[in-house]
Protein backbone atom coordinates (compact mmCIF):
# COMPACT_ATOMS: atom_id res chain seq x y z
CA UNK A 1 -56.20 -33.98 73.09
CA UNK A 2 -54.00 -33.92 69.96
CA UNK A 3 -50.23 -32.45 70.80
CA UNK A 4 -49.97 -29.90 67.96
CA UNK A 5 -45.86 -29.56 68.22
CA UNK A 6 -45.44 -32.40 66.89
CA UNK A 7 -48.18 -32.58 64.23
CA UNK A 8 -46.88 -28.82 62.92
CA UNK A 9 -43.69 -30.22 62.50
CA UNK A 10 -44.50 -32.92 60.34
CA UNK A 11 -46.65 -30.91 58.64
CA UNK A 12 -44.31 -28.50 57.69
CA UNK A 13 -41.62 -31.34 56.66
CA UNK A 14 -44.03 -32.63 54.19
CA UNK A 15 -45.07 -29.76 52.86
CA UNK A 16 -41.60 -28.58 52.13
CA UNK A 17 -40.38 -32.19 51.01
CA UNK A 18 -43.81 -31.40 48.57
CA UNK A 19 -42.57 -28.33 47.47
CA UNK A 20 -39.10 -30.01 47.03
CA UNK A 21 -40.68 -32.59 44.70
CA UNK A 22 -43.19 -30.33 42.17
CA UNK A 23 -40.14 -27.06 41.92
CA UNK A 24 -40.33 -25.62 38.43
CA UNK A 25 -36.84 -25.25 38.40
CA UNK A 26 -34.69 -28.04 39.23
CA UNK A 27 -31.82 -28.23 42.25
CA UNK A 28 -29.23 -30.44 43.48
CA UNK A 29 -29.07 -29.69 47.08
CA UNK A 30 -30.65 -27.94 50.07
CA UNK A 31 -28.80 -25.46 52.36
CA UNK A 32 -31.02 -25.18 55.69
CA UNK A 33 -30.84 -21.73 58.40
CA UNK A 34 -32.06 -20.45 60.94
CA UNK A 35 -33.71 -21.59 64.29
CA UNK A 36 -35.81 -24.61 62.84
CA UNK A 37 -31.84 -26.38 62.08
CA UNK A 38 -31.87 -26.51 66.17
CA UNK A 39 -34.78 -28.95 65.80
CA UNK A 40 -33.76 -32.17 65.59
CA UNK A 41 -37.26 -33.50 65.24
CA UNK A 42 -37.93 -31.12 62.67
CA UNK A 43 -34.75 -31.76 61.00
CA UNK A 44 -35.09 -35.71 61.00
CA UNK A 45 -38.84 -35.11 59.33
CA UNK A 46 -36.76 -33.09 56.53
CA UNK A 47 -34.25 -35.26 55.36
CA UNK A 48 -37.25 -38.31 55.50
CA UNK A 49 -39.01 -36.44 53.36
CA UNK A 50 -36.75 -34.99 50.56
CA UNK A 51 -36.55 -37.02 47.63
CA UNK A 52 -33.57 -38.88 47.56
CA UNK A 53 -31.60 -37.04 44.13
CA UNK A 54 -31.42 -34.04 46.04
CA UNK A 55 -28.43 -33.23 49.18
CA UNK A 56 -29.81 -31.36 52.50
CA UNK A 57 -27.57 -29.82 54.56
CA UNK A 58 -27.25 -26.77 56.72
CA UNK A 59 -24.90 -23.70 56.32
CA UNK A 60 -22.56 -24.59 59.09
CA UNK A 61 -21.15 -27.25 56.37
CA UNK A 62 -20.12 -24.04 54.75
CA UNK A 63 -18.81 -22.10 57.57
CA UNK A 64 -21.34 -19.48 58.02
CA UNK A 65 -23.68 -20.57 61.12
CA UNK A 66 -27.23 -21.34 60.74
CA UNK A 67 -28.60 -18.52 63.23
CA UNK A 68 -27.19 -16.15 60.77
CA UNK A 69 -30.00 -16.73 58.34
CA UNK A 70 -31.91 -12.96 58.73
CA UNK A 71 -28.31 -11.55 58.60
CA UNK A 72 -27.68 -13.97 55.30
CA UNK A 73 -30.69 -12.63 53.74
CA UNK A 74 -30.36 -8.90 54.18
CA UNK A 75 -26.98 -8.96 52.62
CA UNK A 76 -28.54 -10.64 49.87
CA UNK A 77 -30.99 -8.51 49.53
CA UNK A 78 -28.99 -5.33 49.62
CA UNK A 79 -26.33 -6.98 46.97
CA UNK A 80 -29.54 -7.65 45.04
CA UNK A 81 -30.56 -3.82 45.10
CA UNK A 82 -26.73 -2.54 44.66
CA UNK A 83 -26.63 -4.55 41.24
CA UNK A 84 -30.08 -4.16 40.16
CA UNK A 85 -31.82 -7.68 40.53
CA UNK A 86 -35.60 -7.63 41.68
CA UNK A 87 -35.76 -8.91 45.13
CA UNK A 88 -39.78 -9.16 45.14
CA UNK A 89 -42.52 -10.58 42.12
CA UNK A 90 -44.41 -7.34 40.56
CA UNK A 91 -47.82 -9.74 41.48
CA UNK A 92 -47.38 -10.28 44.90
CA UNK A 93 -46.76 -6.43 44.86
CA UNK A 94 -49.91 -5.59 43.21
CA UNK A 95 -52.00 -8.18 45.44
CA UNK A 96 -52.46 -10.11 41.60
């Protein structure tokens, strides 16, 4: 029997270390949130797996704590919609 915990995490480290290296834009560093920063497992399969230009962290390096990442993201969105800035892609809207 395979143990899928373990498998999912790695498979979600590479993916994102994937994503990391084929990004149409390009970045410097990585600020991690949210529960999955708990994971050390998870965590470890990260860093392996980003290529080596770019920094990971999390947002406790910054002083705002990683479990605040749904309350990090609604303020962004809401400063988003009090200056204006799209917050969501007109295609995935439309289902194009």
């Amino acid at each position: 029997m395979i143990n899928t915990q373990p498998l999912l995490r790695r498979l979600i480290a590479e993916f994102v270390g994937y994503s990391f290296l084929h990004m149409a834009v390009v970045v410097s560093g990585i600020m991690a949130s949210g529960g999955g920063t708990r994971n050390s497992y998870l965590m470890e399969r990260l860093y392996a797996q980003m290529p080596s230009h770019l920094r990971m962290t999390t947002t406790n390096e910054f002083g705002v704590p990683a479990a605040f990442k749904e309350t990090i993201k609604f303020a962004t969105l809401a400063h988003a919609i009090i200056i204006g800035l799209s917050n969501n892609d007109w295609c995935s809207e439309n289902g194009e």
